[in-house]
C-alpha atoms as a PDB file:
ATOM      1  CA  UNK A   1      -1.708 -13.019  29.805  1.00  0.00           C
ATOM      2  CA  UNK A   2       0.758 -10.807  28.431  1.00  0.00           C
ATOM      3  CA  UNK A   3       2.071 -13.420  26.019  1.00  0.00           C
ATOM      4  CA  UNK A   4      -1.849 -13.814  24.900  1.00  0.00           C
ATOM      5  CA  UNK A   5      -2.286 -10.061  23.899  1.00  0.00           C
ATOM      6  CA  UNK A   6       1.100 -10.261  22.558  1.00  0.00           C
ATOM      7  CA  UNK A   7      -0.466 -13.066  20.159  1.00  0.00           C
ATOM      8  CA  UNK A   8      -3.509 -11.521  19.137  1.00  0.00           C
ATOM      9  CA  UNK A   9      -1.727  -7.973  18.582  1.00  0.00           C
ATOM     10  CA  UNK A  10       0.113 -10.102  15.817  1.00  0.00           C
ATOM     11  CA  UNK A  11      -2.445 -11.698  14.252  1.00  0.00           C
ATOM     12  CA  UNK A  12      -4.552  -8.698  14.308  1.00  0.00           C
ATOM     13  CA  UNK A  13      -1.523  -6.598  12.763  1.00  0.00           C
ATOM     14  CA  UNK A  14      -1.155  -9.739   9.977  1.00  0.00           C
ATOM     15  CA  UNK A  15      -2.147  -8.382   6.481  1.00  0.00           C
ATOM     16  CA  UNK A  16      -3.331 -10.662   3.379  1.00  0.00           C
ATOM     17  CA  UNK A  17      -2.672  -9.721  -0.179  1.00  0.00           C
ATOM     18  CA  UNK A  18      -5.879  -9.840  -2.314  1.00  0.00           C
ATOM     19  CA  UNK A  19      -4.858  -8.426  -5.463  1.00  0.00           C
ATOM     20  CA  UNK A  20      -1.455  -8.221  -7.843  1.00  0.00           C
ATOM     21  CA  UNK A  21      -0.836  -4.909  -9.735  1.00  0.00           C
ATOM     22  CA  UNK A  22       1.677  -5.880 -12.525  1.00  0.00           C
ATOM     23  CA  UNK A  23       3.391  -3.086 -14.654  1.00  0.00           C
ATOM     24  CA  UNK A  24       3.894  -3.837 -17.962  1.00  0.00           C
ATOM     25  CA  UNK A  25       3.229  -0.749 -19.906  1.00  0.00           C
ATOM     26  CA  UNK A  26       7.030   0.651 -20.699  1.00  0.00           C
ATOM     27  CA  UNK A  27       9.036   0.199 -24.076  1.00  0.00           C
ATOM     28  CA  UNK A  28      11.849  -1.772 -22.594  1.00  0.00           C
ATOM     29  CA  UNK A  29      14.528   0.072 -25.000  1.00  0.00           C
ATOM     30  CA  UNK A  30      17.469  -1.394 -23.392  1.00  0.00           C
ATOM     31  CA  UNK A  31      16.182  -4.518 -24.400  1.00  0.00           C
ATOM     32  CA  UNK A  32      16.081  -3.805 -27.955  1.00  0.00           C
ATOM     33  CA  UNK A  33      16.505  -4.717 -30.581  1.00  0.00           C
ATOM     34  CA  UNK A  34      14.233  -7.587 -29.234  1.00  0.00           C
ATOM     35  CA  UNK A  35      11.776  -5.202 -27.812  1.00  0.00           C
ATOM     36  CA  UNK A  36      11.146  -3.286 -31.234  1.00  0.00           C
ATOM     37  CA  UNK A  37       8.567  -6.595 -31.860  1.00  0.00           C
ATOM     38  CA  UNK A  38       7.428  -7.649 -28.828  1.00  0.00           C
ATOM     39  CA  UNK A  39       6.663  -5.966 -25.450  1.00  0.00           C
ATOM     40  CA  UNK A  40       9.559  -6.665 -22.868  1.00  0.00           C
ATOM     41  CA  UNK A  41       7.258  -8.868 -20.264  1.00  0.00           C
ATOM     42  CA  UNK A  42       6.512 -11.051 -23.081  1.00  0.00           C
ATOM     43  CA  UNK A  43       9.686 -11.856 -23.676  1.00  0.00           C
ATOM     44  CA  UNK A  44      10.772 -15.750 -23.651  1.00  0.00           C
ATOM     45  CA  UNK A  45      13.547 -15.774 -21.543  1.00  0.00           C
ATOM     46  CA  UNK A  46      14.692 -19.872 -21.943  1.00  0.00           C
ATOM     47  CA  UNK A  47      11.483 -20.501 -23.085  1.00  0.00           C
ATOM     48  CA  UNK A  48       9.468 -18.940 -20.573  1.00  0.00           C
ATOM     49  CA  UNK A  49       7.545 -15.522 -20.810  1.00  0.00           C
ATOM     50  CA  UNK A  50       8.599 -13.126 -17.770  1.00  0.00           C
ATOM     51  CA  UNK A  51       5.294 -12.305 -16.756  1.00  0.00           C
ATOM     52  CA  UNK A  52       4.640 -15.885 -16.824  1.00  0.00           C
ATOM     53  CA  UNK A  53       6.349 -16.592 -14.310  1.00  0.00           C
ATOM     54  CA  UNK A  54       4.899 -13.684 -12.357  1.00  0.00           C
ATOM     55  CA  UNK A  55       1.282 -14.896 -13.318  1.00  0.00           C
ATOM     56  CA  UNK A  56       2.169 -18.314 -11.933  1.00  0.00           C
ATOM     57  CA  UNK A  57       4.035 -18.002  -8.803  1.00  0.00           C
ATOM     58  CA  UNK A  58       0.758 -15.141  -7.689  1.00  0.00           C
ATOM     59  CA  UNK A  59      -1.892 -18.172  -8.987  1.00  0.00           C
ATOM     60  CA  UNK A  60       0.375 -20.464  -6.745  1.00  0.00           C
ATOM     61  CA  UNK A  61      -0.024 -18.793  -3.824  1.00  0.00           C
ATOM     62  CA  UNK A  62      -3.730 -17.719  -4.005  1.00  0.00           C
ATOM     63  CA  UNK A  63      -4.136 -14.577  -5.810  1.00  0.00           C
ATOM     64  CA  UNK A  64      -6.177 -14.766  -8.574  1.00  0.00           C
ATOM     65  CA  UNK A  65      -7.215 -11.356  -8.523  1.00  0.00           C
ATOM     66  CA  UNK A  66      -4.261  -9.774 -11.191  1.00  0.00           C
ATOM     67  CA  UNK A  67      -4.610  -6.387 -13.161  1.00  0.00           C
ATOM     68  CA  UNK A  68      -1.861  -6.007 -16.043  1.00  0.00           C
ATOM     69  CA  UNK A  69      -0.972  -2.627 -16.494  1.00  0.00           C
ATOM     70  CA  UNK A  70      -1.091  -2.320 -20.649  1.00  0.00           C
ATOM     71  CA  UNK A  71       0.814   0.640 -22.877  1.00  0.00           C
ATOM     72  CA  UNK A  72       3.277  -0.287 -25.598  1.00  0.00           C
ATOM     73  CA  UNK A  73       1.670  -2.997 -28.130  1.00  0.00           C
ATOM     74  CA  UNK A  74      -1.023  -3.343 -25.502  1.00  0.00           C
ATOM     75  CA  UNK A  75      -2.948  -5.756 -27.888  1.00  0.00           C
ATOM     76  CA  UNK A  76       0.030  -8.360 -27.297  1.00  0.00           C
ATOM     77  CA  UNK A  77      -1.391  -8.533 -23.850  1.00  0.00           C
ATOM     78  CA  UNK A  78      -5.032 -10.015 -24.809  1.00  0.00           C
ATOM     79  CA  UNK A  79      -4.230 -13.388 -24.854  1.00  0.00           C
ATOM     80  CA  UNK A  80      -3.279 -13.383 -20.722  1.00  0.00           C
ATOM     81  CA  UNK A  81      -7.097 -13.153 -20.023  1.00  0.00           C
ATOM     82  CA  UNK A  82      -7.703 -15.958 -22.251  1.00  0.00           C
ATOM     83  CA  UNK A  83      -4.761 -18.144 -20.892  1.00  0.00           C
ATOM     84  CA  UNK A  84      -5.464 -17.334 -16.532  1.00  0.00           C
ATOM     85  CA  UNK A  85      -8.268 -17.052 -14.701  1.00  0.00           C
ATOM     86  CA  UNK A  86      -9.040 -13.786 -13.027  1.00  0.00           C
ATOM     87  CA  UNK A  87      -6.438 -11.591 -14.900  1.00  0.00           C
ATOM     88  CA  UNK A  88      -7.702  -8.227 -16.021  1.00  0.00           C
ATOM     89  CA  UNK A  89      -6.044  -5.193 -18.227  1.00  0.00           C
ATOM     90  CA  UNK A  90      -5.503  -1.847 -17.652  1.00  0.00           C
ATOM     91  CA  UNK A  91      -4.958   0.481 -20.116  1.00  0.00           C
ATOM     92  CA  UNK A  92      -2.494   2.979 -19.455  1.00  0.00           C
ATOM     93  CA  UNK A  93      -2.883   6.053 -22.348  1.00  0.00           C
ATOM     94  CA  UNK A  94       0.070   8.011 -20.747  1.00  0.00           C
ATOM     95  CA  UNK A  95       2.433   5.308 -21.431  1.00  0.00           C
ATOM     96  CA  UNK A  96       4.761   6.839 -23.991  1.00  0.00           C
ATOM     97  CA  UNK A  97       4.806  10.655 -22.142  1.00  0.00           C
ATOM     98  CA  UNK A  98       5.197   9.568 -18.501  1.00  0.00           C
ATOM     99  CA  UNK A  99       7.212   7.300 -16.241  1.00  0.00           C
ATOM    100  CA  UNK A 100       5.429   4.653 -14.148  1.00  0.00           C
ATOM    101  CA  UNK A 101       3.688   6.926 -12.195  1.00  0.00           C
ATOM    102  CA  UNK A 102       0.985   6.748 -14.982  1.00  0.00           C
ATOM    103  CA  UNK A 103       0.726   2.896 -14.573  1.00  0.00           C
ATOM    104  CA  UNK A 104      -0.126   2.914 -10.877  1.00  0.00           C
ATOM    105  CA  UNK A 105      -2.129   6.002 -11.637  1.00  0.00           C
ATOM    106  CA  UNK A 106      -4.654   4.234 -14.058  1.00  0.00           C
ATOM    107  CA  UNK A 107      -4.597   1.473 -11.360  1.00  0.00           C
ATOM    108  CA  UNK A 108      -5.127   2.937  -8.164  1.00  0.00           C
ATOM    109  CA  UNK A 109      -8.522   1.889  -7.345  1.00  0.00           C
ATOM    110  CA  UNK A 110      -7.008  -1.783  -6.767  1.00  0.00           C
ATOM    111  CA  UNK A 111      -4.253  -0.412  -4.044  1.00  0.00           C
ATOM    112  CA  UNK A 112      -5.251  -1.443  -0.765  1.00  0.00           C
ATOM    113  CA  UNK A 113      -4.048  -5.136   0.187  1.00  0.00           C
ATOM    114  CA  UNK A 114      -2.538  -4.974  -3.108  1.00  0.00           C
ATOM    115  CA  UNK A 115       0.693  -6.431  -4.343  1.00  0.00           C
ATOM    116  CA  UNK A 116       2.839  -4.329  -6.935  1.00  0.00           C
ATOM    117  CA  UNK A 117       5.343  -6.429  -9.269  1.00  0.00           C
ATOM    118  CA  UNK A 118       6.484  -5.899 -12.726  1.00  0.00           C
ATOM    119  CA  UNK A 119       5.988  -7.825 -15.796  1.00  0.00           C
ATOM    120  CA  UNK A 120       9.616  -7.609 -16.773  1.00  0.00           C
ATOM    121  CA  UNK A 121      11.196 -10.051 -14.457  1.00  0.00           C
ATOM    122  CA  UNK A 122      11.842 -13.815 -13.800  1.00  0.00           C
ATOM    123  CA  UNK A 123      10.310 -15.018 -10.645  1.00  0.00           C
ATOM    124  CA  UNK A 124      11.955 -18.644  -9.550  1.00  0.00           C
ATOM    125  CA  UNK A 125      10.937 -18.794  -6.244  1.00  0.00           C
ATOM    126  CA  UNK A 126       7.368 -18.645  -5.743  1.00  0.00           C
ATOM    127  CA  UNK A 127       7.695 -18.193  -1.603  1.00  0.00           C
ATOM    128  CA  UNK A 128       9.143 -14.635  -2.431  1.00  0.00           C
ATOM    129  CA  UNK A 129       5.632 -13.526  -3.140  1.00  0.00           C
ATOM    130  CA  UNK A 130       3.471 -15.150  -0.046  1.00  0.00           C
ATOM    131  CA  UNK A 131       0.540 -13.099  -0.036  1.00  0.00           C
ATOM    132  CA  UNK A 132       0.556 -12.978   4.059  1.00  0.00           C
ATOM    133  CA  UNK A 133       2.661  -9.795   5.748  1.00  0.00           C
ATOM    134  CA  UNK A 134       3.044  -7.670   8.827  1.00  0.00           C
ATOM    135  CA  UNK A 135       3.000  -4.328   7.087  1.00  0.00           C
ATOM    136  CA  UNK A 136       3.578  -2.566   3.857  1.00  0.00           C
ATOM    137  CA  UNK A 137       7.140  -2.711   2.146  1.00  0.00           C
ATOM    138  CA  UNK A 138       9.863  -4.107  -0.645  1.00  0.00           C
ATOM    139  CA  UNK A 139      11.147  -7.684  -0.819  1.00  0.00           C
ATOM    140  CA  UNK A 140      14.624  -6.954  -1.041  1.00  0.00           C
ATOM    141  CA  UNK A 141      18.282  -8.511  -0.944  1.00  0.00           C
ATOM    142  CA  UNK A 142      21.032  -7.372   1.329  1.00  0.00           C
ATOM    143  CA  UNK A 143      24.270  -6.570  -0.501  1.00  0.00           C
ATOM    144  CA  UNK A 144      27.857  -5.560   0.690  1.00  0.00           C
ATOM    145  CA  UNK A 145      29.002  -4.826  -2.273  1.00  0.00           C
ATOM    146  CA  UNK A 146      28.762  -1.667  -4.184  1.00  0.00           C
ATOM    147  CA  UNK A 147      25.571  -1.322  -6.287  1.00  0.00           C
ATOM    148  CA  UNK A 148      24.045   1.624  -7.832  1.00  0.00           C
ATOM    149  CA  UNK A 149      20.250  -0.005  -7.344  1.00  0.00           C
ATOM    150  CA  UNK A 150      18.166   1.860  -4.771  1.00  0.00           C
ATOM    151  CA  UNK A 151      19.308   0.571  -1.543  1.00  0.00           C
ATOM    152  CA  UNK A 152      17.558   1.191   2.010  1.00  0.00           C
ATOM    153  CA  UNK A 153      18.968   1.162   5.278  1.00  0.00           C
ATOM    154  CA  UNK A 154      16.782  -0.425   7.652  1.00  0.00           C
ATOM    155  CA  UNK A 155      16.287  -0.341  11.255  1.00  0.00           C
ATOM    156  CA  UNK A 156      14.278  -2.781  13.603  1.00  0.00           C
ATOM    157  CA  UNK A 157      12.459  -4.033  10.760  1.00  0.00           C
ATOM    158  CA  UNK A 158      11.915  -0.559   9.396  1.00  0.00           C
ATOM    159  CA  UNK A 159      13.182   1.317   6.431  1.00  0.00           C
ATOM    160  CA  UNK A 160      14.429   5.012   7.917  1.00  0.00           C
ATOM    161  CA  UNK A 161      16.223   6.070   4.476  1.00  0.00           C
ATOM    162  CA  UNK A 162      16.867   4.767   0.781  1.00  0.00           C
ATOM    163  CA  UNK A 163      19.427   5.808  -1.700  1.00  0.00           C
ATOM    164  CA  UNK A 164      18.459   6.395  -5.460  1.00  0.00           C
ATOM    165  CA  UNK A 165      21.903   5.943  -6.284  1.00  0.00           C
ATOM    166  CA  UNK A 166      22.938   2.717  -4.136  1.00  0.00           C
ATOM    167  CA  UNK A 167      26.072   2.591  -2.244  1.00  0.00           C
ATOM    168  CA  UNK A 168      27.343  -0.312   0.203  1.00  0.00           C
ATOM    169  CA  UNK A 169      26.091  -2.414   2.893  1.00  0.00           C
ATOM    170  CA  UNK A 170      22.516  -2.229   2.776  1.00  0.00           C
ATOM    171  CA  UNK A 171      18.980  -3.662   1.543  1.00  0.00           C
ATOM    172  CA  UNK A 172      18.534  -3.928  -2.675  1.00  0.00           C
ATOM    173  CA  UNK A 173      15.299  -2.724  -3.638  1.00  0.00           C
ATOM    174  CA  UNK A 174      13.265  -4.845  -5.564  1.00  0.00           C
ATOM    175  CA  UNK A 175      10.430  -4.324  -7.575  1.00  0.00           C
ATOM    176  CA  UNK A 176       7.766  -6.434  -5.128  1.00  0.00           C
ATOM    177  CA  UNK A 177       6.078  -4.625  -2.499  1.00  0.00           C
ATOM    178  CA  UNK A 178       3.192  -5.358  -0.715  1.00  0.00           C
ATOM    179  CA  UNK A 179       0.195  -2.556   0.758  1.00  0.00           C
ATOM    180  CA  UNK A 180      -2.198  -2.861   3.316  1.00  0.00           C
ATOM    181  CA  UNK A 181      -5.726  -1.831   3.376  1.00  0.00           C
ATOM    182  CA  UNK A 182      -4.672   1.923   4.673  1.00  0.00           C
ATOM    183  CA  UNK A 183      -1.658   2.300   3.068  1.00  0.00           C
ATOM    184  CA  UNK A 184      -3.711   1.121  -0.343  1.00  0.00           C
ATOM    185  CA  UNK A 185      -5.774   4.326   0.583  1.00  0.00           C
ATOM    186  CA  UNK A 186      -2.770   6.087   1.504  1.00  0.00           C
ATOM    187  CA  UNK A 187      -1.068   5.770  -1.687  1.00  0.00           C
ATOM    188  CA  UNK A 188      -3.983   6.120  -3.585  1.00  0.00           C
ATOM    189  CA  UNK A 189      -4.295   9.973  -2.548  1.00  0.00           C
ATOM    190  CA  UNK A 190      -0.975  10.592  -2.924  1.00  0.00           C
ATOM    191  CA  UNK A 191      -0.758   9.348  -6.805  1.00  0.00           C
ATOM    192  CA  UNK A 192      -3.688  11.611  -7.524  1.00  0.00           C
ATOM    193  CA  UNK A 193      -1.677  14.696  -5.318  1.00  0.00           C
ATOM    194  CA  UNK A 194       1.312  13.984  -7.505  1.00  0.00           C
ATOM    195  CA  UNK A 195       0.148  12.881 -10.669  1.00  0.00           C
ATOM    196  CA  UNK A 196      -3.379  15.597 -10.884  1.00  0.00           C
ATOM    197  CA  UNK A 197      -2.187  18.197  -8.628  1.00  0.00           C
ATOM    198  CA  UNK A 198       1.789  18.575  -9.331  1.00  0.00           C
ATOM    199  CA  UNK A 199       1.567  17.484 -12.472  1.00  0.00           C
ATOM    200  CA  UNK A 200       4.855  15.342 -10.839  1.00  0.00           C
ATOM    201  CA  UNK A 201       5.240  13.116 -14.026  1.00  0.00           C
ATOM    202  CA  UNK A 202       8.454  12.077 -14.777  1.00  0.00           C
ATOM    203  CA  UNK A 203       9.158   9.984 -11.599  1.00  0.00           C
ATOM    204  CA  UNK A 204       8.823   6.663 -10.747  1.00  0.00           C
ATOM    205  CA  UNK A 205       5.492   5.356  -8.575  1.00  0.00           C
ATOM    206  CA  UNK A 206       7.968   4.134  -6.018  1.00  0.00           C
ATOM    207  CA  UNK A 207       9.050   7.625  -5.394  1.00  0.00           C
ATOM    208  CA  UNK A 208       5.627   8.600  -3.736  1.00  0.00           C
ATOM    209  CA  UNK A 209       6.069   6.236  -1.084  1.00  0.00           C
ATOM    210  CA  UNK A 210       9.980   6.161  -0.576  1.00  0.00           C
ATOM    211  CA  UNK A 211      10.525  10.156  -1.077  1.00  0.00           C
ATOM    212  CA  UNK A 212       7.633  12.345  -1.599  1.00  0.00           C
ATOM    213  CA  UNK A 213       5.614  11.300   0.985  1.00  0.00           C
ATOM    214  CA  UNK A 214       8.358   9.308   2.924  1.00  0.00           C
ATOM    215  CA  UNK A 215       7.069  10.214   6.410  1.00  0.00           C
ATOM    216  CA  UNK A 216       3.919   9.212   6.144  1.00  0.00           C
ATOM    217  CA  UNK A 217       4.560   5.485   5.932  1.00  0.00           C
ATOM    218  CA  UNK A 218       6.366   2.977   8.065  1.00  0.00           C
ATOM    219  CA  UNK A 219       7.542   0.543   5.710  1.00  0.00           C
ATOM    220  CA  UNK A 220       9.132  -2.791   6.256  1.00  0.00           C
ATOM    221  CA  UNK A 221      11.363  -5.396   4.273  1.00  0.00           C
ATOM    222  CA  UNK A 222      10.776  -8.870   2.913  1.00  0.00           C
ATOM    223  CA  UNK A 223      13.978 -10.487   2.504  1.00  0.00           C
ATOM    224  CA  UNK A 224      14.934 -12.934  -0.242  1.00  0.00           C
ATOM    225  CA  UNK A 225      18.242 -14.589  -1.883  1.00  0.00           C
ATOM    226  CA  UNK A 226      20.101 -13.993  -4.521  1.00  0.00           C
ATOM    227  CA  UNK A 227      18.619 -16.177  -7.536  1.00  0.00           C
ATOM    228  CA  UNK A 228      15.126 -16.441  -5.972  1.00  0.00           C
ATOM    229  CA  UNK A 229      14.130 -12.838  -8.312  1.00  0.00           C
ATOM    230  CA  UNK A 230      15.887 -12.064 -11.193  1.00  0.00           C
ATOM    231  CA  UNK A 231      15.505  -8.642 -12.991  1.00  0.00           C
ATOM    232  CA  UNK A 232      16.977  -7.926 -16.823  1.00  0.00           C
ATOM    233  CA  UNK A 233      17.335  -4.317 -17.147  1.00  0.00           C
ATOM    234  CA  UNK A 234      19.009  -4.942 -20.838  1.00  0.00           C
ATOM    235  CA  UNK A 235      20.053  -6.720 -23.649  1.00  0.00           C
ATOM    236  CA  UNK A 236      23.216  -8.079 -22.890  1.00  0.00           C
ATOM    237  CA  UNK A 237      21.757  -8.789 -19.695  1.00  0.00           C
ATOM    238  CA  UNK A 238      19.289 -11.175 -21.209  1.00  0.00           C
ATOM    239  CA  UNK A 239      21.999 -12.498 -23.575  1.00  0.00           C
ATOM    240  CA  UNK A 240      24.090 -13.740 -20.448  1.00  0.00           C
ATOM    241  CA  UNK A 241      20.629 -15.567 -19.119  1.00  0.00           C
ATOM    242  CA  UNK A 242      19.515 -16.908 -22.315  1.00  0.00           C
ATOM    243  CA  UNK A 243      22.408 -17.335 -24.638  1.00  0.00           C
ATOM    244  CA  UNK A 244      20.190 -18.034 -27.606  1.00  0.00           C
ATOM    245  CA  UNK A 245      19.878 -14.157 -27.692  1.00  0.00           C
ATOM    246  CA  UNK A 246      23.658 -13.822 -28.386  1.00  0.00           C
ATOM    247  CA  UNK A 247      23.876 -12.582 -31.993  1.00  0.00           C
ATOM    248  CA  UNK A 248      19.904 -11.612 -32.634  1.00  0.00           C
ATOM    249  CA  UNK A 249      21.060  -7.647 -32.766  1.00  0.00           C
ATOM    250  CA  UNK A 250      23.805  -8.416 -35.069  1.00  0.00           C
ATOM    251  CA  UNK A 251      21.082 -10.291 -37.059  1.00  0.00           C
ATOM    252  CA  UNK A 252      18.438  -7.647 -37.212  1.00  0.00           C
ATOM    253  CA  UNK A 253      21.167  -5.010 -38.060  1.00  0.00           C
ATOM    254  CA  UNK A 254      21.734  -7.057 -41.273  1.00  0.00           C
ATOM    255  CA  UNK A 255      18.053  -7.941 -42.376  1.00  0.00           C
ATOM    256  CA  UNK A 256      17.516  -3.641 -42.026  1.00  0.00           C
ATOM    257  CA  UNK A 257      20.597  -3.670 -44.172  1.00  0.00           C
ATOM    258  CA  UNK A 258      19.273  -5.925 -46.440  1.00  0.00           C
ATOM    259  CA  UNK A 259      16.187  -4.191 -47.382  1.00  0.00           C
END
């Protein structure tokens, strides 16, 4: 008997993603000079557009439901309706005076059972974003090593503390998370509390959750390998992952010259 209530506890704790969030509204200047034409999720990173690869591995497992969070050259963006089913755009008109608080802002009504990913990163494994899950939280990647990413310390399943500056020996943050039906609701209020209220503007979204409003969530961890998520934060970055890149800034520094 007590194994049976154990069993329905779980599946009646057992969340389903409905809906992808995807930011894609920033500038990406450490990616320029490459950026300075086209938005950093559109990128073709050997061949392949990051958010493609986003797009794809959400479509592969079942969530169709996909809101692109728009900004800089937002008209870049139109032809993602036109190439997947069910993918919608946001507008965000805060995008060049805010951080990503503004993108998750202009979203919010799409927050509960909701996954979160940005546009800006190469998805290989599509397992990483399974749309079942136990509660809300960050797929992440444990590291010994010394990192300077966020990194959380986690305790029975359950994140009691993360570092904005990293450190060593714990679980790398990545930029997947997953939100049940309350916490959607939760979050929701606390976006408007920062974002209306404070006028808290210059933060990231995943600072609501992880520091502003850290006690009133019980977030978990969804772990993944090294490889399976890969995120470029700059240029040279991008040149080690696609060497075609390697000499493109030296080349736009002499067609300026030029004219």
């Amino acid at each position: 008997m007590e194994v049976e209530q154990m069993q329905h506890c779980e599946i009646r704790n057992k969340h389903r993603v409905e809906r992808a969030i995807i930011m894609a509204a920033g500038t990406g200047t450490r990616m320029r000079p490459v950026t300075l034409d086209t938005p950093k999720p559109l990128i073709r990173v050997n061949g392949v557009r990051m958010i493609d690869t986003v797009i794809r591995a959400l479509q592969e497992n079942g969530i169709f439901e996909i809101y692109v969070v728009t900004g800089y050259q937002k008209e870049q963006f139109a032809c993602l309706t036109e190439n997947y089913e069910g993918v919608q755009l946001i507008e965000n008109p805060y995008w060049d005076s805010c951080n990503n608080i503004a993108s998750l802002y202009v979203a919010r009504e799409h927050l509960e059972n909701a996954m979160i990913l940005d546009g800006d990163q190469m998805v290989y494994k599509k397992e990483i974003l399974a749309p079942e899950f136990t509660r809300s939280g960050y797929n992440a990647i444990w590291t010994d090593a010394e990192t300077d990413e966020w990194l959380m310390q986690v305790e029975n399943g359950i994140v009691r503390s993360c570092s904005r500056t990293g450190g060593r020996g714990g679980w790398q943050l990545f930029s997947v998370s997953r939100w049940s039906g309350e916490d959607g609701k939760r979050l929701k209020k606390h976006l408007e509390l920062e974002f209306e209220e404070k006028k808290n503007r210059q933060i990231y979204w995943d600072d609501v959750a992880m520091f502003c409003h850290f006690q009133e969530y019980e977030l978990g961890i969804y772990p993944m390998q090294e490889g399976d998520l890969i995120e470029i934060d700059d240029f040279s970055e991008l040149c080690e992952l696609d060497p075609s890149y390697c000499g493109y800034e030296a080349q736009g520094q002499k067609k300026s010259e030029e004219k």
